[in-house]
Protein backbone atom coordinates (compact mmCIF):
# COMPACT_ATOMS: atom_id res chain seq x y z
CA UNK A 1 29.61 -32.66 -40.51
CA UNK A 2 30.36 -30.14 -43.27
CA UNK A 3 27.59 -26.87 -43.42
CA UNK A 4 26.02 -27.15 -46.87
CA UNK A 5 25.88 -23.33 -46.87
CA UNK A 6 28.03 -20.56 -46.36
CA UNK A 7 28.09 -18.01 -43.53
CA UNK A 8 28.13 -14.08 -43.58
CA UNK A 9 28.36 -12.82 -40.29
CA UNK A 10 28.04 -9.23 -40.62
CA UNK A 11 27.49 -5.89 -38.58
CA UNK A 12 27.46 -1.91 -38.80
CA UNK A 13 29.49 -2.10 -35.26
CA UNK A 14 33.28 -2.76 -36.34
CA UNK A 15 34.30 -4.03 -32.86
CA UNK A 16 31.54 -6.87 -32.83
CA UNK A 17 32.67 -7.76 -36.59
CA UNK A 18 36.44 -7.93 -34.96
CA UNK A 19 35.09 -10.41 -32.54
CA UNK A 20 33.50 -12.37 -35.15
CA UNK A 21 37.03 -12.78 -36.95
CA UNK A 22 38.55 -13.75 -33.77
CA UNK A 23 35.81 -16.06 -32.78
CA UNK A 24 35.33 -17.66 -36.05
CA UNK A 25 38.96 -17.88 -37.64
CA UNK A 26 39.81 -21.06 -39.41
CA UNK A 27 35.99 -21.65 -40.04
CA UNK A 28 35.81 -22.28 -43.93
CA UNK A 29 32.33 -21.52 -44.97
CA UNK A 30 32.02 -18.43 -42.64
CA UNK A 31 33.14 -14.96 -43.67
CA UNK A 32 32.93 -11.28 -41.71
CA UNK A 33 31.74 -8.07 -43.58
CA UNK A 34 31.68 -4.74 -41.76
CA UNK A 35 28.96 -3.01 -42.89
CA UNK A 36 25.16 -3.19 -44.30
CA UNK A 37 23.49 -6.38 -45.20
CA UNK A 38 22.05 -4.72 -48.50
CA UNK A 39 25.46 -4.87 -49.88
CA UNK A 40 25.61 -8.27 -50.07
CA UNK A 41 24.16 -10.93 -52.05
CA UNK A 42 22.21 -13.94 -49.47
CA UNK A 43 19.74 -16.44 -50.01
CA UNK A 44 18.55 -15.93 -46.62
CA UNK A 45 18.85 -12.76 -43.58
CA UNK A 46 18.49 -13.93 -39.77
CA UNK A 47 15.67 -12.15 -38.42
CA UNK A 48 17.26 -11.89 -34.90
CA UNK A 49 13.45 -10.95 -34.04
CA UNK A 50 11.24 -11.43 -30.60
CA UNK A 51 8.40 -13.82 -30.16
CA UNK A 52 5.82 -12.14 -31.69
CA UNK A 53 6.93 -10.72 -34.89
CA UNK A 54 7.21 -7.27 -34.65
CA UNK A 55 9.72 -6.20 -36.67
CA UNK A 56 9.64 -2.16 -36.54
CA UNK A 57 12.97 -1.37 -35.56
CA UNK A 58 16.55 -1.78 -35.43
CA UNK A 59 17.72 -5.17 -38.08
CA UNK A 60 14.45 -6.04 -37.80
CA UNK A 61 13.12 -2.89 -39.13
CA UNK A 62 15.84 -2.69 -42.20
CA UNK A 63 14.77 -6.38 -43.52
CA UNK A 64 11.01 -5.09 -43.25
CA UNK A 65 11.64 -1.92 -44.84
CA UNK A 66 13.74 -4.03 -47.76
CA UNK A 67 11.33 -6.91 -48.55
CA UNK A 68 7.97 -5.14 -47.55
CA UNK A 69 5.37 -4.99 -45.07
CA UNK A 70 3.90 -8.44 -46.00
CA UNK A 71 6.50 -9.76 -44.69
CA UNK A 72 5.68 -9.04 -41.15
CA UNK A 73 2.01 -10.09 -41.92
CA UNK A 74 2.84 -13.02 -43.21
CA UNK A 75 5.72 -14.10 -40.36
CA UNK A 76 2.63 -13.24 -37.31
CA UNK A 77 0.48 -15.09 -39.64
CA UNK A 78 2.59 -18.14 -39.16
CA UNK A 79 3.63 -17.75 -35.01
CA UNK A 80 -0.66 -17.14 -34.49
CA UNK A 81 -0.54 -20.68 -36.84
CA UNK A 82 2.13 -22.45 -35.86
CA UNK A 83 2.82 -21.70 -32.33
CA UNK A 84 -0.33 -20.36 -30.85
CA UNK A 85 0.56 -16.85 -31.45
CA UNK A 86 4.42 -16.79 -29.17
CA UNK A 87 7.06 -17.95 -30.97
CA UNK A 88 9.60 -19.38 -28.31
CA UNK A 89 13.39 -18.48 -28.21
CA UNK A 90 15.23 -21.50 -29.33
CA UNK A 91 13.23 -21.72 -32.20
CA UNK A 92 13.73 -20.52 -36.13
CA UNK A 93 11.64 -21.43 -38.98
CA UNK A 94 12.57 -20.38 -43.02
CA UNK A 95 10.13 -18.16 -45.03
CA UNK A 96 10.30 -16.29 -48.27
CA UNK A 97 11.27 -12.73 -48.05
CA UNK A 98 8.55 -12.22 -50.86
CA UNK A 99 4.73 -12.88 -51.14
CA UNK A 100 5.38 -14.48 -54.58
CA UNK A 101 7.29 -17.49 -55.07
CA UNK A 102 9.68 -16.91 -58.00
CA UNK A 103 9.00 -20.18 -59.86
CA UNK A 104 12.48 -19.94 -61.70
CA UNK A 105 14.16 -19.76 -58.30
CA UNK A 106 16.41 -17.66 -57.06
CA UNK A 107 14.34 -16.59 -53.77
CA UNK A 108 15.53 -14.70 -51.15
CA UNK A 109 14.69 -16.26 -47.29
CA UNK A 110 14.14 -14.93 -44.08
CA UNK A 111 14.82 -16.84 -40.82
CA UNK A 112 12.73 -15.70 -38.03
CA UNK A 113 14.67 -16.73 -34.94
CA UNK A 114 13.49 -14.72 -31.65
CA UNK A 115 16.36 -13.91 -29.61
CA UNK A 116 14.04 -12.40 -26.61
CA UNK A 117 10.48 -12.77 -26.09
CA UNK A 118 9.68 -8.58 -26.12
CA UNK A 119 12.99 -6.35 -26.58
CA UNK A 120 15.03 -6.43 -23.17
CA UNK A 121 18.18 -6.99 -21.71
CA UNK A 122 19.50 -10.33 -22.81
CA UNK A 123 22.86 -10.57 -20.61
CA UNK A 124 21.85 -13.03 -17.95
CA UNK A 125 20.30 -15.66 -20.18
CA UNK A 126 21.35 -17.95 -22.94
CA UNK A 127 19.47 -16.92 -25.52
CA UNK A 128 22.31 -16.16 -28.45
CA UNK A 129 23.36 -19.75 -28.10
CA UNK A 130 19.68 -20.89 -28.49
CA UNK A 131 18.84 -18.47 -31.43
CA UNK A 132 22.13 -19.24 -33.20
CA UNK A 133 21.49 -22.82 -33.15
CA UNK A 134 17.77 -22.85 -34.12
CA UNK A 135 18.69 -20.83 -36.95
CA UNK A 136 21.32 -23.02 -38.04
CA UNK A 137 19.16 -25.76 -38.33
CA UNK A 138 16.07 -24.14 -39.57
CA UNK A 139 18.25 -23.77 -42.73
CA UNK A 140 19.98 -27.00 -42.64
CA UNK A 141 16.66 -28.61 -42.59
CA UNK A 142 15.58 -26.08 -45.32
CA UNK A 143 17.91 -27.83 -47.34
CA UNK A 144 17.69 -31.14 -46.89
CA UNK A 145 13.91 -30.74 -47.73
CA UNK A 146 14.81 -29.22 -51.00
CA UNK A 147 17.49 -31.95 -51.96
CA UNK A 148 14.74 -34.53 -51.26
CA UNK A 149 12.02 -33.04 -53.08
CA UNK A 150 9.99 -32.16 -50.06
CA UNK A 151 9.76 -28.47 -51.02
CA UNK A 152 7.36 -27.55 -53.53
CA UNK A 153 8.55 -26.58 -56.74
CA UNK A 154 10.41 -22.85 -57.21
CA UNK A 155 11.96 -22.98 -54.21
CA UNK A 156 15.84 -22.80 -54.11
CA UNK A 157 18.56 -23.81 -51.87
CA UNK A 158 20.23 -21.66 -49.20
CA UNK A 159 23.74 -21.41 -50.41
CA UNK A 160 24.29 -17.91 -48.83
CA UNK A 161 23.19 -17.00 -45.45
CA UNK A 162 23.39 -13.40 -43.53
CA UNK A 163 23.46 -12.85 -40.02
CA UNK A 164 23.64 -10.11 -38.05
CA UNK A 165 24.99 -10.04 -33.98
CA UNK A 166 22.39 -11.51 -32.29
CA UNK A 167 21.20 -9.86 -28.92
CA UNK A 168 23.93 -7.26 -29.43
CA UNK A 169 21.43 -4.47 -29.82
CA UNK A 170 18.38 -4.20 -27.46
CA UNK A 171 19.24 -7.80 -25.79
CA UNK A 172 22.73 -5.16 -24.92
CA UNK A 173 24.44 -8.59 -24.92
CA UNK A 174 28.45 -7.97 -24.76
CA UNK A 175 30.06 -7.98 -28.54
CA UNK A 176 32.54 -10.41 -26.85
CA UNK A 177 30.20 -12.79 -25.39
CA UNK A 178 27.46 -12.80 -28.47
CA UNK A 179 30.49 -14.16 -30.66
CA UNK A 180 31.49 -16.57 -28.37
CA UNK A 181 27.92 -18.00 -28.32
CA UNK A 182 27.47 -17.55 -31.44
CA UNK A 183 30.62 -19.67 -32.27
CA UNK A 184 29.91 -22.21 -30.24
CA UNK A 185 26.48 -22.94 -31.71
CA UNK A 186 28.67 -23.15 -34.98
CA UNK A 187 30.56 -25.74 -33.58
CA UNK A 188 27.93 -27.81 -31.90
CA UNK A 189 25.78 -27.65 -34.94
CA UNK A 190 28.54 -28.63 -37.29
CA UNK A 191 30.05 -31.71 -34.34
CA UNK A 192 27.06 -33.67 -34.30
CA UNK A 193 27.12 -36.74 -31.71
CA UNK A 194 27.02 -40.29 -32.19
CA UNK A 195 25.43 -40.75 -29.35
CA UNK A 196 23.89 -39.06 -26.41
CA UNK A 197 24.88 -39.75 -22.25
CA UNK A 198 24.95 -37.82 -19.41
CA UNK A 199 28.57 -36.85 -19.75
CA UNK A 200 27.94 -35.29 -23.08
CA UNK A 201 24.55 -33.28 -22.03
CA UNK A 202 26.47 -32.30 -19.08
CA UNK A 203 29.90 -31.30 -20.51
CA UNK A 204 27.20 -29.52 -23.54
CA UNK A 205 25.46 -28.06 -20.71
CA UNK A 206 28.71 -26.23 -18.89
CA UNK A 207 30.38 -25.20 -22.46
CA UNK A 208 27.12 -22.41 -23.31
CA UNK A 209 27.46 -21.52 -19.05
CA UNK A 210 31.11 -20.85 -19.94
CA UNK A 211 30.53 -18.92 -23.30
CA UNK A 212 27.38 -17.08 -21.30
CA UNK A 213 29.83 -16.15 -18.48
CA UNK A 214 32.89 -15.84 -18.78
């Protein structure tokens, strides 16, 4: 399976966005850019957020302070709706960065994908791998709904997406280790399965201890 967008992985810590080069080399549709995310342009930023929406500080913070305060009303609005008012880590759903819908298009996204449940210390869990894959496919699916018309009209592909180190900051996951998840996620999400056994789910299951651990 090819991604039918493209990648930004990018960071104000230059050591994490070496480890993203390392991690991700030979990966096509993914690029690395050492700096802030408002220099780029993106269809959709990774809210690397925790369960309940909060988003007053660190990334979190910047995106807020960039699209608005709505946004965070509007993101609690739909974890109270949609999942009883705790969003759970593994989990990443696709919302626009604005309260108005440009009808001509060209929105700009958010993808609120908790890495921790309240800001903690991440190290001991897998929780990049989980956020990194929920995101993936919240905007996969995002896309796929567009293409078949399921969206409602002035909505826009994701051709661009932006994402920050995820649990690199208050989750103090190692730089090392949060690329490693993160680029297995990557690969899982892109090598789909033809079919499912226990070899597979246990072989799946030892790759993320490995990435978590070693």
């Amino acid at each position: 399976m090819k991604t039918n967008f493209n990648l930004i992985l990018c960071d104000l810590q230059g050591e994490l966005c070496e480890e993203f080069k390392k991690q991700f080399e030979g990966c096509d549709s993914v690029t690395v850019h050492h700096g802030d995310f408002m220099q780029l342009k993106f269809d959709c930023i990774v809210s690397a957020a925790n369960s309940f929406g909060l988003m007053d500080g660190g990334v979190d913070g910047a995106i807020t302070m960039y699209f608005g305060n709505q946004l965070q009303v509007r993101i609690q609005d739909q974890i109270i709706r949609d999942y009883y008012g705790e969003q759970p880590v593994g989990t990443s759903f696709i919302t626009c960065g604005r309260d108005m819908l440009n009808l001509d298009g060209g929105n700009q996204y958010v993808a609120h994908t908790p890495t921790m449940r309240v800001p903690k210390d991440i190290t001991n869990t897998e929780n990049v791998y989980q956020a990194m894959k929920a995101m993936l496919s919240a905007v996969d699916k995002h896309n796929v709904d567009f293409e078949t018309g399921k969206l409602f009209n002035g909505h826009n592909r994701i051709n661009t997406v932006v994402c920050t180190g995820l649990g690199t900051f208050c989750g103090k996951v190692p730089y090392h280790r949060a690329a490693r998840e993160m680029r297995l996620a990557y690969h899982n999400f892109i090598h789909v399965p033809t079919s499912i056994d226990w070899d597979y789910a246990n072989k799946r299951n030892n790759d993320v201890f490995l990435a978590k651990v070693s």
